[in-house]
C-alpha atoms as a PDB file:
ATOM      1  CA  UNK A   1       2.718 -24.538  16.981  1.00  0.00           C
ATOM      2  CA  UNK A   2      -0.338 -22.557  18.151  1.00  0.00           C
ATOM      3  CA  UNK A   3       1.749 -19.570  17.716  1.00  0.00           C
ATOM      4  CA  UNK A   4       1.997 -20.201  14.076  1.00  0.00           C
ATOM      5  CA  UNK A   5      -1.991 -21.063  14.297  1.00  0.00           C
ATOM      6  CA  UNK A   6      -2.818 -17.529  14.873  1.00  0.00           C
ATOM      7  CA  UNK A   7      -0.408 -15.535  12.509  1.00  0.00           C
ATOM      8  CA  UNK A   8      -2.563 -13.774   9.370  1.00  0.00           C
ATOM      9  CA  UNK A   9      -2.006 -15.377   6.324  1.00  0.00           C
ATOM     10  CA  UNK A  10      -3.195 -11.802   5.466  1.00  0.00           C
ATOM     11  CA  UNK A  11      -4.766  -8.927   6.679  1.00  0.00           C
ATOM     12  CA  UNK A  12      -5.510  -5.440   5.793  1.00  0.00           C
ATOM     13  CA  UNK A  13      -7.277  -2.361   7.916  1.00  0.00           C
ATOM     14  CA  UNK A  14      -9.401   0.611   6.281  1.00  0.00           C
ATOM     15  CA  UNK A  15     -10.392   3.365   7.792  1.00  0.00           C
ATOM     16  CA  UNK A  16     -12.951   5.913   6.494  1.00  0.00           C
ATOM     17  CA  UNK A  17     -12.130   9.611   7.232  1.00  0.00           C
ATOM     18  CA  UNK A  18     -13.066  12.644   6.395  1.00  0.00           C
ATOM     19  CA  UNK A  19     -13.752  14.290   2.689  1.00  0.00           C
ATOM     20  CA  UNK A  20      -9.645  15.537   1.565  1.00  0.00           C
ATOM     21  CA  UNK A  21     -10.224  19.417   0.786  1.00  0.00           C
ATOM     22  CA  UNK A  22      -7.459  21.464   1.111  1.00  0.00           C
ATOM     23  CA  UNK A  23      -4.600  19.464   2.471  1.00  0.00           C
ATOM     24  CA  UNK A  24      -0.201  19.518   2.010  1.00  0.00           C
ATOM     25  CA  UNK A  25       1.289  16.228   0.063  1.00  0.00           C
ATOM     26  CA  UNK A  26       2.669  15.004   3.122  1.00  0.00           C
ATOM     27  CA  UNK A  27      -0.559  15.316   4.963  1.00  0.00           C
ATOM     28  CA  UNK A  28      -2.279  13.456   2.105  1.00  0.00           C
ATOM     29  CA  UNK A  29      -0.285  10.538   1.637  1.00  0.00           C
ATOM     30  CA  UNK A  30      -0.109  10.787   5.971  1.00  0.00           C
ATOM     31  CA  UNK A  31      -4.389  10.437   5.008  1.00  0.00           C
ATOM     32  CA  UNK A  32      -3.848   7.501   2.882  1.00  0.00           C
ATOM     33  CA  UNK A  33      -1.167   5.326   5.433  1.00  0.00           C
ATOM     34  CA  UNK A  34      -4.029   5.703   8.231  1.00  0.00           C
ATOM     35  CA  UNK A  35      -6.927   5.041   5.869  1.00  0.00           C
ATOM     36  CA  UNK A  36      -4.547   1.375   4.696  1.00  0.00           C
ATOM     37  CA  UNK A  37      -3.815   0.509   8.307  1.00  0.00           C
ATOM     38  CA  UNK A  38      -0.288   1.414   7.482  1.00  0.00           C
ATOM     39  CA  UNK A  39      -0.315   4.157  10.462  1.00  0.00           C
ATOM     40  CA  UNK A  40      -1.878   3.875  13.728  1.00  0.00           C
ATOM     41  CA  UNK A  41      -3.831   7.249  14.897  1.00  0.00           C
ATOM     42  CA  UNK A  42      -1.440   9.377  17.021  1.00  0.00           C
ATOM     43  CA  UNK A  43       1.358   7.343  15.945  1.00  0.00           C
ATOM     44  CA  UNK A  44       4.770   9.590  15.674  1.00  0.00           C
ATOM     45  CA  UNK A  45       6.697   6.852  14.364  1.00  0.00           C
ATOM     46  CA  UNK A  46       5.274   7.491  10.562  1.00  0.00           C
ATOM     47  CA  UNK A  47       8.271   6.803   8.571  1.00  0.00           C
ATOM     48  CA  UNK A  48       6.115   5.030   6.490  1.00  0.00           C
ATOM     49  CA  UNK A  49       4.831   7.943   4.925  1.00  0.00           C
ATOM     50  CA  UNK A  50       7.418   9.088   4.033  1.00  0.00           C
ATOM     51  CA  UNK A  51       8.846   6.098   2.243  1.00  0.00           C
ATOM     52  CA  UNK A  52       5.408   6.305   0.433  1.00  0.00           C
ATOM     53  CA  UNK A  53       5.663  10.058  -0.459  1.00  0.00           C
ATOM     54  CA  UNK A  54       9.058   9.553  -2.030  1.00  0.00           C
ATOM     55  CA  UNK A  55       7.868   6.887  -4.073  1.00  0.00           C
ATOM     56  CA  UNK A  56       4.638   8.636  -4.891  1.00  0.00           C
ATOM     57  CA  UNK A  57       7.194  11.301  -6.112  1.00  0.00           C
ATOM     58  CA  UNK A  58       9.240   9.075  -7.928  1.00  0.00           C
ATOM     59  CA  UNK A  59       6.185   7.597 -10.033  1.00  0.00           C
ATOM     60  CA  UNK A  60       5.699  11.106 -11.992  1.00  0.00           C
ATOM     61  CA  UNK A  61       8.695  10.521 -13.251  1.00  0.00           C
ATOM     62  CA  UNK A  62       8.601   6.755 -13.514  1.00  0.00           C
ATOM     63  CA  UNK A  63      11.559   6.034 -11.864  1.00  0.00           C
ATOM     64  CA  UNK A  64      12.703   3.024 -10.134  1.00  0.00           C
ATOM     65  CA  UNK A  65      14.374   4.004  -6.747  1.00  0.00           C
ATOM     66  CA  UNK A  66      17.334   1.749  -5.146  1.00  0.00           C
ATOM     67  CA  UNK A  67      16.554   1.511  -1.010  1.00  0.00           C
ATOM     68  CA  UNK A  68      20.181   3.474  -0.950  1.00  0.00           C
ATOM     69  CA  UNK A  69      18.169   6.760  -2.879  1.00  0.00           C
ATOM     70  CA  UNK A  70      14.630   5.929  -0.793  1.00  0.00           C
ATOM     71  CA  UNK A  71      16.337   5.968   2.537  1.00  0.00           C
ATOM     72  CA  UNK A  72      18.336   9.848   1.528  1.00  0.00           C
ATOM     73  CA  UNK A  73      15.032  10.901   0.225  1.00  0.00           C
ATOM     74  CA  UNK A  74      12.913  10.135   3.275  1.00  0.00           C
ATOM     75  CA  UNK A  75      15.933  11.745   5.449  1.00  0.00           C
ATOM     76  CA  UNK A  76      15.734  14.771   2.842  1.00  0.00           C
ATOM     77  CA  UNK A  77      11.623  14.630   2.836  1.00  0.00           C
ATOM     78  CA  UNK A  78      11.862  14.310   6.557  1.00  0.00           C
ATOM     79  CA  UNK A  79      13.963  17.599   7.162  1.00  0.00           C
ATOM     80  CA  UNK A  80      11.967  19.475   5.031  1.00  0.00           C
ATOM     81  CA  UNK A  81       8.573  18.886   6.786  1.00  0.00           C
ATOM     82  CA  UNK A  82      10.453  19.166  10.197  1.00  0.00           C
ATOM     83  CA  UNK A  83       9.870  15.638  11.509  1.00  0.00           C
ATOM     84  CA  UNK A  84      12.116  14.299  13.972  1.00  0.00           C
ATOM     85  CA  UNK A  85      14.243  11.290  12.476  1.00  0.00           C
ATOM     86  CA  UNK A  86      12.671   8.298  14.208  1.00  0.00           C
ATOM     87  CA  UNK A  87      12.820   5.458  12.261  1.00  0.00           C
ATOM     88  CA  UNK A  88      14.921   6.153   9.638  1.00  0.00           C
ATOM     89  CA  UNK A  89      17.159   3.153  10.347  1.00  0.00           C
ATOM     90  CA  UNK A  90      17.808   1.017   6.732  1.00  0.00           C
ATOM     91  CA  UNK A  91      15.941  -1.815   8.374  1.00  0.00           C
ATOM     92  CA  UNK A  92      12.957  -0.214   8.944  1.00  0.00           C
ATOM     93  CA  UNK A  93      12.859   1.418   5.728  1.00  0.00           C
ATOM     94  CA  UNK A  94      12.927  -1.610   4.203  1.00  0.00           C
ATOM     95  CA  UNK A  95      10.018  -2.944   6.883  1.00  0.00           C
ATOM     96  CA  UNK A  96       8.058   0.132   5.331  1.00  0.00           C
ATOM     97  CA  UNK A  97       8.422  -0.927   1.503  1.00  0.00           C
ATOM     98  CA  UNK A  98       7.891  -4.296   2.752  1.00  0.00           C
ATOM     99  CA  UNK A  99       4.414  -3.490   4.262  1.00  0.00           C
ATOM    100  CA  UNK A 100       3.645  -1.724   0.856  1.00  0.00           C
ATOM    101  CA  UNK A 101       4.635  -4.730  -1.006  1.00  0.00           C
ATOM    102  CA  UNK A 102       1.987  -6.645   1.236  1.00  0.00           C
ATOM    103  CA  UNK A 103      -0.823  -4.381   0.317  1.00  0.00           C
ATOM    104  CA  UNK A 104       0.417  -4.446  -3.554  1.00  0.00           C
ATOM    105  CA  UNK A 105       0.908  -0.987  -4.054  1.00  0.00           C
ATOM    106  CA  UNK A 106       4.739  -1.013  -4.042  1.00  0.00           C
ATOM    107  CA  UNK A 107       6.649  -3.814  -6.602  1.00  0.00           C
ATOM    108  CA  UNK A 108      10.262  -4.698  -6.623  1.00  0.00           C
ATOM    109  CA  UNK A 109      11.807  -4.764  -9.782  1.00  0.00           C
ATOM    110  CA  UNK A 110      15.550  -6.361  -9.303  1.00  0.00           C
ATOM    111  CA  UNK A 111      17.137  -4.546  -6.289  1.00  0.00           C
ATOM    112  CA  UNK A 112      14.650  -1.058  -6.963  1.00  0.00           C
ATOM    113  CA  UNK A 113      11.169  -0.240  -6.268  1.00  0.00           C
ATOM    114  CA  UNK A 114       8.022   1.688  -7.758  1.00  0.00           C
ATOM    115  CA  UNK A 115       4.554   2.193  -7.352  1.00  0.00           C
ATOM    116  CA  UNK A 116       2.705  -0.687  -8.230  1.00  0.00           C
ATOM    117  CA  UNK A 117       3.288  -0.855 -12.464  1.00  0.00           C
ATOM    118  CA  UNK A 118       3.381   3.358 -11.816  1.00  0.00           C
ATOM    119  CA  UNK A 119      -0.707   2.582 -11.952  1.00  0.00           C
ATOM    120  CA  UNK A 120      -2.524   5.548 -10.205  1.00  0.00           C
ATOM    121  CA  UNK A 121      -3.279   4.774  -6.952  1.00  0.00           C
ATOM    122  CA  UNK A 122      -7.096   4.338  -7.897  1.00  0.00           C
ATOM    123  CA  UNK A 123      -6.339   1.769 -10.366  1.00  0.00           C
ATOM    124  CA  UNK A 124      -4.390   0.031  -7.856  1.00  0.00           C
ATOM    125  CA  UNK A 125      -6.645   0.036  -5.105  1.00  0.00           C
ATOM    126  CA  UNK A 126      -9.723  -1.437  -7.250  1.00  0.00           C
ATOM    127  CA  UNK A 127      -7.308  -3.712  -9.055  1.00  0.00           C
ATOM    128  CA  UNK A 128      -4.925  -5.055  -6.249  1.00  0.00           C
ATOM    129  CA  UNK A 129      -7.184  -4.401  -3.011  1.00  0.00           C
ATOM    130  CA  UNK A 130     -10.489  -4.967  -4.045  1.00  0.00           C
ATOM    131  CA  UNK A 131     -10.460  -7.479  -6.022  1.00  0.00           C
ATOM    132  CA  UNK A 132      -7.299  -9.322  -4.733  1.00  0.00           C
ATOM    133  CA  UNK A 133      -6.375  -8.905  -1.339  1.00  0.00           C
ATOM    134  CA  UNK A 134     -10.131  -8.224   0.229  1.00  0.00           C
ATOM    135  CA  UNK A 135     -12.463 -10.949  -1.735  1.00  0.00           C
ATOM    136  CA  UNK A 136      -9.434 -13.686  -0.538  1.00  0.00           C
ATOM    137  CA  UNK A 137     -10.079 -12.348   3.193  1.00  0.00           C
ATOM    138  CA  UNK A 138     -13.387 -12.231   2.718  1.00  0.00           C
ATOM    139  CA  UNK A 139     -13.907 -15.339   1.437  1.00  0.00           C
ATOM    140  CA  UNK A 140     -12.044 -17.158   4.305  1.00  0.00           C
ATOM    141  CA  UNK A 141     -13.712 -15.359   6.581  1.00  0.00           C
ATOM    142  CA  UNK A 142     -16.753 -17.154   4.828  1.00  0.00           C
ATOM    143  CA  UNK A 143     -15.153 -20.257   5.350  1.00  0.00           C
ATOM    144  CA  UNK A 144     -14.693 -19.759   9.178  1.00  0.00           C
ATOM    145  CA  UNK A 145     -18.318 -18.617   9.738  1.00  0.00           C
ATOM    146  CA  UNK A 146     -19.420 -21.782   7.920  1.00  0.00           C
ATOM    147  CA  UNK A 147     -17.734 -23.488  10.206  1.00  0.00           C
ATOM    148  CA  UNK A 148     -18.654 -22.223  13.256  1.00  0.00           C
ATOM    149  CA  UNK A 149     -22.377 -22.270  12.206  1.00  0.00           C
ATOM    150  CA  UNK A 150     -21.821 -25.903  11.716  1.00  0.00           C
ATOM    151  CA  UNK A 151     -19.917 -26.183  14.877  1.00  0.00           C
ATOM    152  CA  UNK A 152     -22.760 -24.107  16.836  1.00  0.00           C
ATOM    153  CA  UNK A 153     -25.697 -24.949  14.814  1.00  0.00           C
ATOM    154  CA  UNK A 154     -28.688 -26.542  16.904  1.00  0.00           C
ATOM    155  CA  UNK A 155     -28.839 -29.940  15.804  1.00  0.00           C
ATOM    156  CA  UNK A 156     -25.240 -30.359  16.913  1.00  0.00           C
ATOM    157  CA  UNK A 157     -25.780 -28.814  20.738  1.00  0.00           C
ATOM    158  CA  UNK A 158     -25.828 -31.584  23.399  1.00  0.00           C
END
């Protein structure tokens, strides 16, 4: 039961880096995984952006890929950009949309996927992150300060 206790109902990471000038699409969307949480720094398992980049790809020409095309594509998009093939497996693939899905900027539509409505990723990110996903953590991280000011509050020590 604890266990279960201390599993996020929801969480999200941002990082802040550096100003984008002059930088490859794989690089970029690389920029974007760290800056979501989605990558670790110095992580060399990035499948995940990848998986991103295809769909990022596939939104130009609003298209609705099938995991079947998204896992060839990130094998193709892999081998282009000389990346080893570490965690290509279908099951992490679908892991990868699946933490995209969390932070709202992938949606399933029947057995396919897309970027989020095909929204740019702007739109997205100040519809679906800021005013979704953060003011809900935010607000129950309220709710836990509240409580431990009550908790810790000085008419309550003994």
């Amino acid at each position: 039961m604890k266990i279960l206790a201390e599993q996020p109902l929801a969480e999200i990471i941002l990082r802040k880096y550096e100003f984008p000038q002059k930088i490859k699409e794989r690089e970029l969307v690389k920029k974007l995984c760290l800056s979501f949480g989605l990558l670790q720094p110095g992580d060399s398992r990035d499948v995940v952006v990848d998986v991103f980049h295809v769909l990022l790809k596939s939104r130009k020409r609003r298209k609705l890929l099938p995991v079947s095309e998204i896992e060839r594509k990130v094998i193709q998009n892999r081998k282009l950009h000389k990346v080893t093939m570490l965690g290509v497996a279908s099951s992490n693939i679908r892991r990868q949309i699946k933490r995209l899905r969390n932070l709202l900027i992938v949606d399933k539509i029947k057995s396919s996927y897309r970027i989020s409505e095909f929204m740019p990723l702007q739109q997205i990110f100040s519809q679906k992150i800021e005013k979704v996903i953060l003011p809900n953590i935010t607000r129950r991280i309220d709710e836990y300060l509240q409580k431990a000011d009550d908790v810790f509050s000085q008419q309550n020590q003994k």
